[in-house]
N, C-alpha and C. Protein backbone atom coordinates (compact mmCIF):
# COMPACT_ATOMS: atom_id res chain seq x y z
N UNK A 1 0.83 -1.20 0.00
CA UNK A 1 0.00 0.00 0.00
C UNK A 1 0.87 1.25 0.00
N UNK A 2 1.80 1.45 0.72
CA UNK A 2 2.72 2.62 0.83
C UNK A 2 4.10 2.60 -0.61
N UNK A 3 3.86 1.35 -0.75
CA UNK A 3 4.80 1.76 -2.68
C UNK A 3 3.71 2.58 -3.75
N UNK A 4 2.67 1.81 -3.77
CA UNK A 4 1.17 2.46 -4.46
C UNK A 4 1.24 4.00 -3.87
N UNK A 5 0.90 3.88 -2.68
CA UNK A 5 0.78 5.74 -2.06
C UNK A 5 1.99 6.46 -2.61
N UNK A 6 3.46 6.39 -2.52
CA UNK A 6 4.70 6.72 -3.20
C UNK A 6 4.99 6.79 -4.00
N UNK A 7 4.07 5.85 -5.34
CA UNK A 7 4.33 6.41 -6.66
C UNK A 7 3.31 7.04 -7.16
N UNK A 8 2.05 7.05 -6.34
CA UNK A 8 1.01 8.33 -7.07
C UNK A 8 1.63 9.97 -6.67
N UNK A 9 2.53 9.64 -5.26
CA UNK A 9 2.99 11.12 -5.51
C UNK A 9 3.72 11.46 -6.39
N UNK A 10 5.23 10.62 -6.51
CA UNK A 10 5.90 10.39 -7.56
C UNK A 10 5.35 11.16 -8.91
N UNK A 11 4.11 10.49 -9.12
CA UNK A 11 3.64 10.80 -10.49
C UNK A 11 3.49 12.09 -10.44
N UNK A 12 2.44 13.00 -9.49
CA UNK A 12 2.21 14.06 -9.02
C UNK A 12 2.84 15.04 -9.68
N UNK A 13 4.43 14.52 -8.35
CA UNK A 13 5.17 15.67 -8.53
C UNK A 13 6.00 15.71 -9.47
N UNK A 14 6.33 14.39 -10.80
CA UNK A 14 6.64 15.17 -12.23
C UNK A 14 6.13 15.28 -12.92
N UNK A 15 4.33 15.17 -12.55
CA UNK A 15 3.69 16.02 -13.83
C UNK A 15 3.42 17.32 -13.34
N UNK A 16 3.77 17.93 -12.34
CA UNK A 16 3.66 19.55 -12.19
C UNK A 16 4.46 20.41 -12.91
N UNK A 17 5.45 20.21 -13.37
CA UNK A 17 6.07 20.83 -14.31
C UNK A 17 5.89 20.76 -15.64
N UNK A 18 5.19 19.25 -16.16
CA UNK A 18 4.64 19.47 -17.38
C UNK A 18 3.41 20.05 -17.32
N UNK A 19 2.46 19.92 -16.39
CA UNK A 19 1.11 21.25 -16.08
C UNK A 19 1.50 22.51 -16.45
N UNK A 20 2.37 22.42 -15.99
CA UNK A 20 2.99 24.58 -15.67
C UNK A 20 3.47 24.64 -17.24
N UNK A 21 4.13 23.88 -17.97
CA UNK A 21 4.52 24.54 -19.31
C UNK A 21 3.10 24.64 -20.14
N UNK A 22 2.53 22.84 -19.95
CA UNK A 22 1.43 23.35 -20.92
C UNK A 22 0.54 24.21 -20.98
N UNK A 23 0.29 24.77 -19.74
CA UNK A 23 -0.33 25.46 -19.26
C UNK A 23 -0.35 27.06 -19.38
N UNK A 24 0.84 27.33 -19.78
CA UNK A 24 0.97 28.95 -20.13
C UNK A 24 1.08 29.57 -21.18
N UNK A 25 0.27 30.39 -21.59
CA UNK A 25 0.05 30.50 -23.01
C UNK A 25 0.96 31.01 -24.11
N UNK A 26 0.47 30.26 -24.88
CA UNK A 26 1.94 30.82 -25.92
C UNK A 26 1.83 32.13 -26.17
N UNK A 27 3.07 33.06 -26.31
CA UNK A 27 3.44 34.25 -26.75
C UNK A 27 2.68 34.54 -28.21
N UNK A 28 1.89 35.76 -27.63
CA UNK A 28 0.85 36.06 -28.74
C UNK A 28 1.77 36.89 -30.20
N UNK A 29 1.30 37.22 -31.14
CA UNK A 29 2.17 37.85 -32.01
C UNK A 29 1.63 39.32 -32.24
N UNK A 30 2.34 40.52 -32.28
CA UNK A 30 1.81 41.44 -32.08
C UNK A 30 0.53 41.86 -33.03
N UNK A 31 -0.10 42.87 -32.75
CA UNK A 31 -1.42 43.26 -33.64
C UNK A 31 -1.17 43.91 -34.93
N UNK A 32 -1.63 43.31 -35.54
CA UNK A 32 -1.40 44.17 -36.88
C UNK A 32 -2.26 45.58 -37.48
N UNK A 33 -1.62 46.78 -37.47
CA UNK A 33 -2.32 48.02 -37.25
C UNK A 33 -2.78 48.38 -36.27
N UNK A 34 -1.66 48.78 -35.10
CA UNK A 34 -2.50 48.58 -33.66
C UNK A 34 -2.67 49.72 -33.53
N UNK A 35 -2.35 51.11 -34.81
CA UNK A 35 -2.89 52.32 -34.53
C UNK A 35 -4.30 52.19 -35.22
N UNK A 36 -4.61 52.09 -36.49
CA UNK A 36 -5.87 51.74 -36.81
C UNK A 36 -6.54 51.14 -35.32
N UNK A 37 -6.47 50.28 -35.06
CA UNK A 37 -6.85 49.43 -34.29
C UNK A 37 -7.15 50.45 -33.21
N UNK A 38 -6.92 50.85 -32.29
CA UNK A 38 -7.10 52.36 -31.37
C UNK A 38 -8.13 52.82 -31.75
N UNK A 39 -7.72 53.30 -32.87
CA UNK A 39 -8.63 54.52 -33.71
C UNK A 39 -10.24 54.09 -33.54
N UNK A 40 -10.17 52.90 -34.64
CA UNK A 40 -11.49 52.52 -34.66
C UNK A 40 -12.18 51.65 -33.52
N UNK A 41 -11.42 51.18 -32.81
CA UNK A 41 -12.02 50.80 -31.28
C UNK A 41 -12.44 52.33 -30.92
N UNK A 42 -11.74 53.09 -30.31
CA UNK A 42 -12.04 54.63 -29.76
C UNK A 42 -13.44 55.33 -30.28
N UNK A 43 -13.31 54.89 -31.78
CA UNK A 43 -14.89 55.92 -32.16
C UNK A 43 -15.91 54.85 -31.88
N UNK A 44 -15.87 53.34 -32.03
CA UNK A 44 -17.35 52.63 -32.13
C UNK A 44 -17.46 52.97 -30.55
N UNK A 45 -16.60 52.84 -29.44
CA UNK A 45 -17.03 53.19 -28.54
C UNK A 45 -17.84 54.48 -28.03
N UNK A 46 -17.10 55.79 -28.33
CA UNK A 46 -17.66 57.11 -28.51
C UNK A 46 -19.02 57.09 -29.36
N UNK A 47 -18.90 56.99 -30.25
CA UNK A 47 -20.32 56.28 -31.32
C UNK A 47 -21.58 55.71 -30.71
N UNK A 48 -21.11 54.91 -29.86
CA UNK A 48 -22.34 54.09 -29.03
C UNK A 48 -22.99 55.35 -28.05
N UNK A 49 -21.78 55.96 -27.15
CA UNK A 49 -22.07 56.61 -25.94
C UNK A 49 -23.12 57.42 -26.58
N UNK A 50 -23.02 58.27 -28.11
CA UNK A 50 -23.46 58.97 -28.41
C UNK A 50 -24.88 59.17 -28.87
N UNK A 51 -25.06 57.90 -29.44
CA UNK A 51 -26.21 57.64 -30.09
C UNK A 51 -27.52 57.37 -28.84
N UNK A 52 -26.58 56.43 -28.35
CA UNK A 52 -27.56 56.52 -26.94
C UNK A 52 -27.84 57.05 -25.63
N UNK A 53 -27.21 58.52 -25.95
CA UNK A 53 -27.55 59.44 -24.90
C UNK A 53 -28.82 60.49 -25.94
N UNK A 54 -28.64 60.52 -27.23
CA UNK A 54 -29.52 60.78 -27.86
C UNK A 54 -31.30 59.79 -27.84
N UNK A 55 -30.93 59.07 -27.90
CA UNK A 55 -32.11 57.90 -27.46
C UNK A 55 -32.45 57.63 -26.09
N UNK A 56 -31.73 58.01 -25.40
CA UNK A 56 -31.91 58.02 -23.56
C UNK A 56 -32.74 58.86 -22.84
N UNK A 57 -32.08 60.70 -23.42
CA UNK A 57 -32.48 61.58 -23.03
C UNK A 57 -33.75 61.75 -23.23
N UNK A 58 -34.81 62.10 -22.02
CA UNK A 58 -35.68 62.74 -22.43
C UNK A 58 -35.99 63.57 -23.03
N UNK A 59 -37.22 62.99 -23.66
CA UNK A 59 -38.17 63.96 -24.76
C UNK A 59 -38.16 65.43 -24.28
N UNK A 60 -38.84 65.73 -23.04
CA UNK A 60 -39.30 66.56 -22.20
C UNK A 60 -38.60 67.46 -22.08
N UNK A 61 -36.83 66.81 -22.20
CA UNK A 61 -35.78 67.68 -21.79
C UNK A 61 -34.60 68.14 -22.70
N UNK A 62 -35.24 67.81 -24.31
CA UNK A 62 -34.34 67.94 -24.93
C UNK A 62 -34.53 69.45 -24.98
N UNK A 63 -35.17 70.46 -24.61
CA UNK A 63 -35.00 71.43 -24.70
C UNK A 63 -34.38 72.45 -23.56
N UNK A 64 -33.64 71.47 -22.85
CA UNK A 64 -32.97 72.38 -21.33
C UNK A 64 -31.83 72.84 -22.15
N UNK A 65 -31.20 73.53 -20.82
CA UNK A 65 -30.16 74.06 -21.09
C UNK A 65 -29.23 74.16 -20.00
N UNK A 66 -27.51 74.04 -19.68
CA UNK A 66 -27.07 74.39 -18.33
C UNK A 66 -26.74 75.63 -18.33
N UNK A 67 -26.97 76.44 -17.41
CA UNK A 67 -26.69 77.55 -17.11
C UNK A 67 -27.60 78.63 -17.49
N UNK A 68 -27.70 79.50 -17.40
CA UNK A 68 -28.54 80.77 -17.70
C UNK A 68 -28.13 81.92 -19.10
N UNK A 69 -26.46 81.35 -19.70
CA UNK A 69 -26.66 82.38 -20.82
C UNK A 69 -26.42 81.98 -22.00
N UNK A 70 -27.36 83.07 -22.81
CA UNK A 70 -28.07 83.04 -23.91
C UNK A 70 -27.40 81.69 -25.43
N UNK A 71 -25.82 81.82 -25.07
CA UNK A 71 -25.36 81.17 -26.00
C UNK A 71 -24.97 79.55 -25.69
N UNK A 72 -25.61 79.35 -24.60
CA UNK A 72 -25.37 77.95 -24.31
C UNK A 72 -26.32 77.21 -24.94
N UNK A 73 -26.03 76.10 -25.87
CA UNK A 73 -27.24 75.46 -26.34
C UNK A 73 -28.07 74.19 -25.19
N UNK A 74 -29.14 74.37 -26.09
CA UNK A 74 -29.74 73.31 -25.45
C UNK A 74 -29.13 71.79 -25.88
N UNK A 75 -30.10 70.97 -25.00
CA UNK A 75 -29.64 69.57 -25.26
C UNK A 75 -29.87 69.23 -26.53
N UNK A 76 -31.18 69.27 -27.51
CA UNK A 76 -31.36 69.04 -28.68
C UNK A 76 -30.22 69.90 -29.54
N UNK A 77 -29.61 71.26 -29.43
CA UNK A 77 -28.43 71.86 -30.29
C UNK A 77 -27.09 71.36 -29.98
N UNK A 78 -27.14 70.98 -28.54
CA UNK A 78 -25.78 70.15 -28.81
C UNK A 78 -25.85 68.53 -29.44
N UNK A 79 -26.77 67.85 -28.83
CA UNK A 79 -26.86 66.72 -30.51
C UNK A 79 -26.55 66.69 -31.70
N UNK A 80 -27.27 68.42 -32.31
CA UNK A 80 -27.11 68.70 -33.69
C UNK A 80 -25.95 69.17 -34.28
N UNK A 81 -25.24 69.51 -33.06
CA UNK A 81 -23.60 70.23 -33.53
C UNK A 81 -22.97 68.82 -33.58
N UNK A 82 -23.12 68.01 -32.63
CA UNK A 82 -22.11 66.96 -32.66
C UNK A 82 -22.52 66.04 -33.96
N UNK A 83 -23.92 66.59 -34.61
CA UNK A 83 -23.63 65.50 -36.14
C UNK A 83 -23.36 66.87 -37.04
N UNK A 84 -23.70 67.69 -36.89
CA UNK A 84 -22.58 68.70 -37.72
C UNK A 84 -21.38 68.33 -37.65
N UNK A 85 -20.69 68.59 -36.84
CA UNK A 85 -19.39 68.00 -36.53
C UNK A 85 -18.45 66.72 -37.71
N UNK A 86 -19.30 65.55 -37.07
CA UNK A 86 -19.14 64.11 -37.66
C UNK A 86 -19.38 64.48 -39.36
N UNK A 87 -20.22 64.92 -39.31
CA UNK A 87 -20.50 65.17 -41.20
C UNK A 87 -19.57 65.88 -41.86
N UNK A 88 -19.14 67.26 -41.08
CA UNK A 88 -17.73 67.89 -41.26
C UNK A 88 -16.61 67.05 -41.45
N UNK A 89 -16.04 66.66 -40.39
CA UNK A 89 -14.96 66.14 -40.46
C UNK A 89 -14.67 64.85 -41.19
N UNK A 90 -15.81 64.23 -41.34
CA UNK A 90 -16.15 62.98 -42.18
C UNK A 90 -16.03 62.91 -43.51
N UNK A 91 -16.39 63.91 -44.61
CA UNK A 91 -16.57 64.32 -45.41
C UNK A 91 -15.37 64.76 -45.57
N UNK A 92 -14.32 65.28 -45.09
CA UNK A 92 -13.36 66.02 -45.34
C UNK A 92 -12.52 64.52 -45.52
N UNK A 93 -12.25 63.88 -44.64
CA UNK A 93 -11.49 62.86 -44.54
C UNK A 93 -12.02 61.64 -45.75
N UNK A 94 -12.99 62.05 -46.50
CA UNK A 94 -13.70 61.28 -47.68
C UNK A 94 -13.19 61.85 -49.04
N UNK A 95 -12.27 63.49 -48.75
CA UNK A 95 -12.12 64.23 -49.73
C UNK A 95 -13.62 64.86 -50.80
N UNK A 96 -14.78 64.60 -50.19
CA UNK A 96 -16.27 64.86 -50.51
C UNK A 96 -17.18 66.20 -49.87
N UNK A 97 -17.93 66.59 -50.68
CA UNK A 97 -18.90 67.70 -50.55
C UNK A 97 -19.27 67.13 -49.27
N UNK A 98 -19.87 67.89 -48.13
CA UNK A 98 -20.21 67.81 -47.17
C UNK A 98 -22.19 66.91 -47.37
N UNK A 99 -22.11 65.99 -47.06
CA UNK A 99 -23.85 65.89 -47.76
C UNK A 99 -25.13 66.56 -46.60
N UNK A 100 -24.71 66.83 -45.38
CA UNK A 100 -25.91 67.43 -44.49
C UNK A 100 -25.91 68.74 -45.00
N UNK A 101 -26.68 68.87 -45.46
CA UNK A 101 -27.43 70.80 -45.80
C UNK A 101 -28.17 71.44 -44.70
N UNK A 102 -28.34 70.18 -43.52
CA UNK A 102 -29.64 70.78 -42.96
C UNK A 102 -28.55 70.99 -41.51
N UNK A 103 -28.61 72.10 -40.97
CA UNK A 103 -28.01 72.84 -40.16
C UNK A 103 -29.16 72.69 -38.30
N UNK A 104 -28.41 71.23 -37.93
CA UNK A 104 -29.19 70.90 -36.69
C UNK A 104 -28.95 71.33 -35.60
N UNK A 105 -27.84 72.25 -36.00
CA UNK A 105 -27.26 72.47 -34.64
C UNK A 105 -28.23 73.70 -33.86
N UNK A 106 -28.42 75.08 -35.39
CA UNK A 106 -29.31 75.95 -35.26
C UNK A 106 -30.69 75.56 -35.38
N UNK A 107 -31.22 74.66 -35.73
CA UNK A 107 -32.04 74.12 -36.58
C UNK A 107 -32.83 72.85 -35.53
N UNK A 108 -32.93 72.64 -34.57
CA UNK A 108 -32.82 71.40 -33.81
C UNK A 108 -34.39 70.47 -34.47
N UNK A 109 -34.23 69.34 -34.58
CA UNK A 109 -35.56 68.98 -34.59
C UNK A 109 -36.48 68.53 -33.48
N UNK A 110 -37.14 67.19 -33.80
CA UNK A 110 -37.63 67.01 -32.41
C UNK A 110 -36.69 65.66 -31.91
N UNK A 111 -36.84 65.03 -30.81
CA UNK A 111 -36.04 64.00 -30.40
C UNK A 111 -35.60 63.21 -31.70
N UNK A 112 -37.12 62.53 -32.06
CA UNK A 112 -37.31 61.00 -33.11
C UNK A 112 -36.48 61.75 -34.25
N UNK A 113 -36.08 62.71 -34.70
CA UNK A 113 -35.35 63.54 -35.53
C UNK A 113 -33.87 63.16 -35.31
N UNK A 114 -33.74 63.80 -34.55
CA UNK A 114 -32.65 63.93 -34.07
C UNK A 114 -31.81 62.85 -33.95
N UNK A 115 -32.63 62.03 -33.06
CA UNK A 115 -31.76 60.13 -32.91
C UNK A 115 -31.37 59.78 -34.58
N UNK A 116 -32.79 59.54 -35.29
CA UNK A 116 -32.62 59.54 -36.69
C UNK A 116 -31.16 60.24 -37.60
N UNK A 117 -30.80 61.61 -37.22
CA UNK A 117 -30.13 62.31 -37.31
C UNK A 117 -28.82 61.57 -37.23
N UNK A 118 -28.68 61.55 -35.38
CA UNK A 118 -27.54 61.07 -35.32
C UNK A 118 -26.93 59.88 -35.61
N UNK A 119 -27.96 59.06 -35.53
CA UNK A 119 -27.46 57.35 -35.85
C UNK A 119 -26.93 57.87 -37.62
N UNK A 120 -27.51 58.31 -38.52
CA UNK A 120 -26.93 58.70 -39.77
C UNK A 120 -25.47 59.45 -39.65
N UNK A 121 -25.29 60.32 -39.03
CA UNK A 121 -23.90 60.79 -39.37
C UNK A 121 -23.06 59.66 -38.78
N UNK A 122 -23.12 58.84 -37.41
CA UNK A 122 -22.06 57.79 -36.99
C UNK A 122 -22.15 56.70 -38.56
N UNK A 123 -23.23 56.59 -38.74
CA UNK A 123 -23.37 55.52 -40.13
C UNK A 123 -22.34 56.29 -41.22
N UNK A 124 -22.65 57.22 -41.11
CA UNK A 124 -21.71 58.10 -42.69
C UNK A 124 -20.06 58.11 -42.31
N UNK A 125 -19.90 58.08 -40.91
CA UNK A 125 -18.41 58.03 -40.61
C UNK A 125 -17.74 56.48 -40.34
N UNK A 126 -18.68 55.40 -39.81
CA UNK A 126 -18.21 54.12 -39.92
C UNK A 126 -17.26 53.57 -40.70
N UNK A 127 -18.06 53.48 -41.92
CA UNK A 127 -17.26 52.92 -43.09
C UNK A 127 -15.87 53.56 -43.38
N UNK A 128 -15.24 54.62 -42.79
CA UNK A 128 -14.07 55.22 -42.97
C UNK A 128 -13.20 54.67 -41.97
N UNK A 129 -13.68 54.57 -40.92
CA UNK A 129 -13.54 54.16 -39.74
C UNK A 129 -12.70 52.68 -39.80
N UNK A 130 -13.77 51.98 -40.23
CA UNK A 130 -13.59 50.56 -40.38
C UNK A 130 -12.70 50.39 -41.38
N UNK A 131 -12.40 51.11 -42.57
CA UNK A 131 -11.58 50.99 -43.53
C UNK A 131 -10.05 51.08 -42.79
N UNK A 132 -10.16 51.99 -41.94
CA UNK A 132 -8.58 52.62 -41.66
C UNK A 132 -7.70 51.47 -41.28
N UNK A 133 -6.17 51.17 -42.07
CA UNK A 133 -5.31 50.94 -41.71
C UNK A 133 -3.87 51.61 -41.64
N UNK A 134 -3.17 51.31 -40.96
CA UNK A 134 -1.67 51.85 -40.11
C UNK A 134 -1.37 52.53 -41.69
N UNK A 135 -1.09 51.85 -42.73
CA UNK A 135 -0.78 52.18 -44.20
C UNK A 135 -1.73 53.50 -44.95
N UNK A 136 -3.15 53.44 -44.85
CA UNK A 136 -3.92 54.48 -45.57
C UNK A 136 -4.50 55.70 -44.00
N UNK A 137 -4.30 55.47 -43.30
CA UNK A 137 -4.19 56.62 -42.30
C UNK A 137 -2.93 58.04 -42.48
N UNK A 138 -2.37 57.35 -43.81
CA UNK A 138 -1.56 58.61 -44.02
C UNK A 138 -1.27 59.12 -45.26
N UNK A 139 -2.23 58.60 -46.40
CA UNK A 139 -2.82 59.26 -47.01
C UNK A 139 -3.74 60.52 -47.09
N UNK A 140 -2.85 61.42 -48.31
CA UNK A 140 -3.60 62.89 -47.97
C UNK A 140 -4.40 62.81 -48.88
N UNK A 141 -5.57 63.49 -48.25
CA UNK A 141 -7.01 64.48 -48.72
C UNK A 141 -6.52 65.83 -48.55
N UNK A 142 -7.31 66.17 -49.43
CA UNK A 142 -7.36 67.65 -49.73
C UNK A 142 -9.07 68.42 -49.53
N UNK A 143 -9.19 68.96 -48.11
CA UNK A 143 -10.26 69.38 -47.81
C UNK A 143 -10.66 69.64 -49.43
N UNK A 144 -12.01 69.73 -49.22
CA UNK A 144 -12.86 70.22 -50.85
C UNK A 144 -13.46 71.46 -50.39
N UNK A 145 -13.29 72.09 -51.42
CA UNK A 145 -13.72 73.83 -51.15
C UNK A 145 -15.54 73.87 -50.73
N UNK A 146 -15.73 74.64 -49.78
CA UNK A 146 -17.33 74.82 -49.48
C UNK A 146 -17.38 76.34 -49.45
N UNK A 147 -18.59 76.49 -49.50
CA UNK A 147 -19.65 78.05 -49.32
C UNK A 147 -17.98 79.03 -48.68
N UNK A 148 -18.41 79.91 -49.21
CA UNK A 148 -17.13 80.80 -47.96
C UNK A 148 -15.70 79.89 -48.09
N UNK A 149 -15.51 79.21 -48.60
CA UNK A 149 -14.54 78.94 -48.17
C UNK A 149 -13.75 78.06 -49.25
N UNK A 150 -12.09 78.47 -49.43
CA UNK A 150 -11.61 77.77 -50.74
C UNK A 150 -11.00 76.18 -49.81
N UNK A 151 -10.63 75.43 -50.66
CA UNK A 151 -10.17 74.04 -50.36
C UNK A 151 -8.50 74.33 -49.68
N UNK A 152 -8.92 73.21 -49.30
CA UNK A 152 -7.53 73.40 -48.13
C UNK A 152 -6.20 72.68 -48.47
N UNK A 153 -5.03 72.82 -47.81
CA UNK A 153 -3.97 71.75 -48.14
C UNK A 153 -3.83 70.49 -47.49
N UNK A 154 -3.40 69.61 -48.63
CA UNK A 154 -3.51 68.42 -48.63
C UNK A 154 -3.09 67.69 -47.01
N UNK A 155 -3.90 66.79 -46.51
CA UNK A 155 -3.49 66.80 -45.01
C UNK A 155 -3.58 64.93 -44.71
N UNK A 156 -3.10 64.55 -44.11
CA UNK A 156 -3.11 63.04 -43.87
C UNK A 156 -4.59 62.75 -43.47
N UNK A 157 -5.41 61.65 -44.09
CA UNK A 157 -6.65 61.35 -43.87
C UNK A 157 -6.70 61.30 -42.53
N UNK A 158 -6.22 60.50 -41.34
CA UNK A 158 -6.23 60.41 -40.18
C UNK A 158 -5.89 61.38 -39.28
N UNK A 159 -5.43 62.90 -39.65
CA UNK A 159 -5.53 64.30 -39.18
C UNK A 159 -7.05 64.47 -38.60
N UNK A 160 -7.87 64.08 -39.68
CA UNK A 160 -9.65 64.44 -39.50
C UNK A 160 -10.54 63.72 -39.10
N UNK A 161 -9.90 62.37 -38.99
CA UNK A 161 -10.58 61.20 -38.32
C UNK A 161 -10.34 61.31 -36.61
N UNK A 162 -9.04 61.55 -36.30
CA UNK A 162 -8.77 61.93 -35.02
C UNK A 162 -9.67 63.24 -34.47
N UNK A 163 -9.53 64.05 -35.20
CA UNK A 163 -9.82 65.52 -35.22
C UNK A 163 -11.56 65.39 -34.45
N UNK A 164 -12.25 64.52 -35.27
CA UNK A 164 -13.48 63.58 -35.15
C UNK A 164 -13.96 63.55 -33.82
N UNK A 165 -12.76 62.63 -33.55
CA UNK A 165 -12.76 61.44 -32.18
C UNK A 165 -12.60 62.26 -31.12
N UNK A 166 -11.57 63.17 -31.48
CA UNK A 166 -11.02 63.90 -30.53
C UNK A 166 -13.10 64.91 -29.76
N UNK A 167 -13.06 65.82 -31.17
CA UNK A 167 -14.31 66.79 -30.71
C UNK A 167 -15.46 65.79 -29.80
N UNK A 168 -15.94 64.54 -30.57
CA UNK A 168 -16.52 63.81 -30.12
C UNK A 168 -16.32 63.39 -28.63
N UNK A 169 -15.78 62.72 -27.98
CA UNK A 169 -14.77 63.00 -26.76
C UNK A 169 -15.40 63.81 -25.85
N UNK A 170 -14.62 65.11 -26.71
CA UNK A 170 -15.16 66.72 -25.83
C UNK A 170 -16.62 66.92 -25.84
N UNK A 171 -17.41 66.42 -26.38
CA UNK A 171 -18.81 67.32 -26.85
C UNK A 171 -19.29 65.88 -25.75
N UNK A 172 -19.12 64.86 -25.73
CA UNK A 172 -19.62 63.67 -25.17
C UNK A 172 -19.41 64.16 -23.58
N UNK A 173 -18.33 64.74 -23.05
CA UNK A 173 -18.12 65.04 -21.73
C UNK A 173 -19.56 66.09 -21.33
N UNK A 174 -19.70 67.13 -22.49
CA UNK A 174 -20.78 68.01 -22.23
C UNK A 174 -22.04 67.02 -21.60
N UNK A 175 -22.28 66.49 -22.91
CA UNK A 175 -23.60 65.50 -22.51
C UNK A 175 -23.74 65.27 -21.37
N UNK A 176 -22.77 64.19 -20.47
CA UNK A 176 -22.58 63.81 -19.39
C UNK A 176 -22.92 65.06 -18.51
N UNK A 177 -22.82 66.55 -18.58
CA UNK A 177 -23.25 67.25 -17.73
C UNK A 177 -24.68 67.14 -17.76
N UNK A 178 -25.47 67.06 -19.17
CA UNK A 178 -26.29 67.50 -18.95
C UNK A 178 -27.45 66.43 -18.41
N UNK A 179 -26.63 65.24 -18.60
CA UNK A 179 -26.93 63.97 -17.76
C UNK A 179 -27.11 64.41 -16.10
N UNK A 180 -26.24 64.69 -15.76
CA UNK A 180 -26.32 64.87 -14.50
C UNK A 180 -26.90 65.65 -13.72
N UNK A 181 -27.18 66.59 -14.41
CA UNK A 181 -27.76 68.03 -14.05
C UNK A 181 -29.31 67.53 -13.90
N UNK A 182 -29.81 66.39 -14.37
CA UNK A 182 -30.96 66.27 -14.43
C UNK A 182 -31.04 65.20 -13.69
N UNK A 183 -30.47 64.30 -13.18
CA UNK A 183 -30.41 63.50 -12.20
C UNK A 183 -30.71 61.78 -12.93
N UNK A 184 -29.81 61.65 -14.23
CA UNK A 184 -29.89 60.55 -14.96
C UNK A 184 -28.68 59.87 -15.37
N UNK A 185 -28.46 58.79 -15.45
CA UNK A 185 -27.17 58.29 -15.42
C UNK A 185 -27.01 58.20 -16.61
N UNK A 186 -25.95 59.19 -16.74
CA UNK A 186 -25.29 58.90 -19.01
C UNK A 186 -24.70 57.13 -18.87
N UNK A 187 -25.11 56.85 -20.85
CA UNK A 187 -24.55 55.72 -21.02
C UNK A 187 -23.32 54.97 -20.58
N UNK A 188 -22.10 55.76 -20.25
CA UNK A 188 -20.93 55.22 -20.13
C UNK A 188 -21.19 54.89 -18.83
N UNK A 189 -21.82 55.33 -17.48
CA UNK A 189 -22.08 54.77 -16.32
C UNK A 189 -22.90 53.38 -16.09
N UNK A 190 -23.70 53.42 -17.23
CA UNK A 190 -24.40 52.33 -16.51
C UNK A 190 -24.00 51.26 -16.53
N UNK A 191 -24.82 50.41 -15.90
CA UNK A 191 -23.90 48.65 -15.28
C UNK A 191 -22.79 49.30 -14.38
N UNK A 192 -22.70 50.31 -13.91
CA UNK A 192 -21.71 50.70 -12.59
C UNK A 192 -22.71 51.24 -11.19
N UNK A 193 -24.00 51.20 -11.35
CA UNK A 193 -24.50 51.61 -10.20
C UNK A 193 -24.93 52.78 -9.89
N UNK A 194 -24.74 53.01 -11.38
CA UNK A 194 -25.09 54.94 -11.55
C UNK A 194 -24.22 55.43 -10.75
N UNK A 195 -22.65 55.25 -10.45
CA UNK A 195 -22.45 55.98 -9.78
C UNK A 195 -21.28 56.94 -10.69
N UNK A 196 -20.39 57.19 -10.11
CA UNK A 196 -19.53 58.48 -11.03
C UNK A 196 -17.89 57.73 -11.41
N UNK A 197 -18.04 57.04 -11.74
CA UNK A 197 -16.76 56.45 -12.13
C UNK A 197 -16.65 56.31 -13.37
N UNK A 198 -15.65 57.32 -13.94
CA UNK A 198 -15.41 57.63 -15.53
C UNK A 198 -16.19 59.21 -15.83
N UNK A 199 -17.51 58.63 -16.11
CA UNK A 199 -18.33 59.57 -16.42
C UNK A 199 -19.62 59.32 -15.47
């Protein structure tokens, strides 16, 4: 009985070292386009926050505002700037006429508008998005001349895609105020308890 008990440890203890090798994972190989890769992780995320603080916010309240002066927009004008925005910079980075004519920022519609609105400009910037690799992120466009204004010099496509991400970002932090100000938890909080970690 005690040779039996002595060689199951035996066994044990030299298969622990073949456990431990097989066991650890092989050395991954690095990512290919891990700036692309950033990039377009960074906006579908921003993208989401966005669309669905547009679809979140109340109806009731798309017409607040923080603060008391005159040039602060409301919640429905900052929606409409931030797909102004996306259509801007989108379009530029397409080397293409800008296609929104309709000016939402001044212009606000009603919510069901607006969501409509915005889910279209993240749709119009996707496909650029998703295209980008480490290689054509530095390919130049040449803004295209608009109203007022002549065409610009030739600039690396991913100048305006960042440029994008970046405003987006900033204009998304706004939201989050105006989330809060009203006593509602913006998208990036939830599944945390509504509480304030991040946003």
């Amino acid at each position: 009985m005690r040779k039996v008990f002595l060689g199951c440890c035996l066994s044990a203890i030299v298969a622990i070292p073949v456990m431990a090798q097989g066991g650890s994972a092989p050395p991954q190989a690095p990512p290919t386009d891990p700036f692309a890769a950033y990039v377009k992780g960074a906006f579908k995320s921003n993208a989401t926050y966005l669309v669905k603080s547009a679809q979140e916010f109340p109806d009731d309240k798309y017409t607040v505002k923080l603060g008391t002066q005159p040039e602060t927009r409301t919640f429905a004008a900052l929606i409409g700037h931030v797909i102004k925005a996306n259509y801007y910079y989108c379009s530029t980075a397409k080397g293409e006429a800008n296609p929104q004519t309709k000016d939402l920022e001044k212009n606000p519609g009603t919510k069901a508008e607006m969501v409509t609105a915005m889910q279209a400009a993240i749709d119009y910037c996707a496909p650029l998005y998703d295209a980008l690799t480490d290689a054509n992120a530095m390919e130049l466009v040449t803004p295209p001349a608009a109203p007022g204004r002549a065409a610009g010099s030739p600039q690396p496509r991913t100048v305006f895609l960042i440029r994008n991400l970046a405003h987006n970002n900033e204009e998304y932090g706004n939201i989050v105020g105006y989330f809060r100000a009203n006593n509602l938890v913006p998208p990036s909080s939830e599944n945390q308890g509504g509480g304030r970690r991040g946003n």
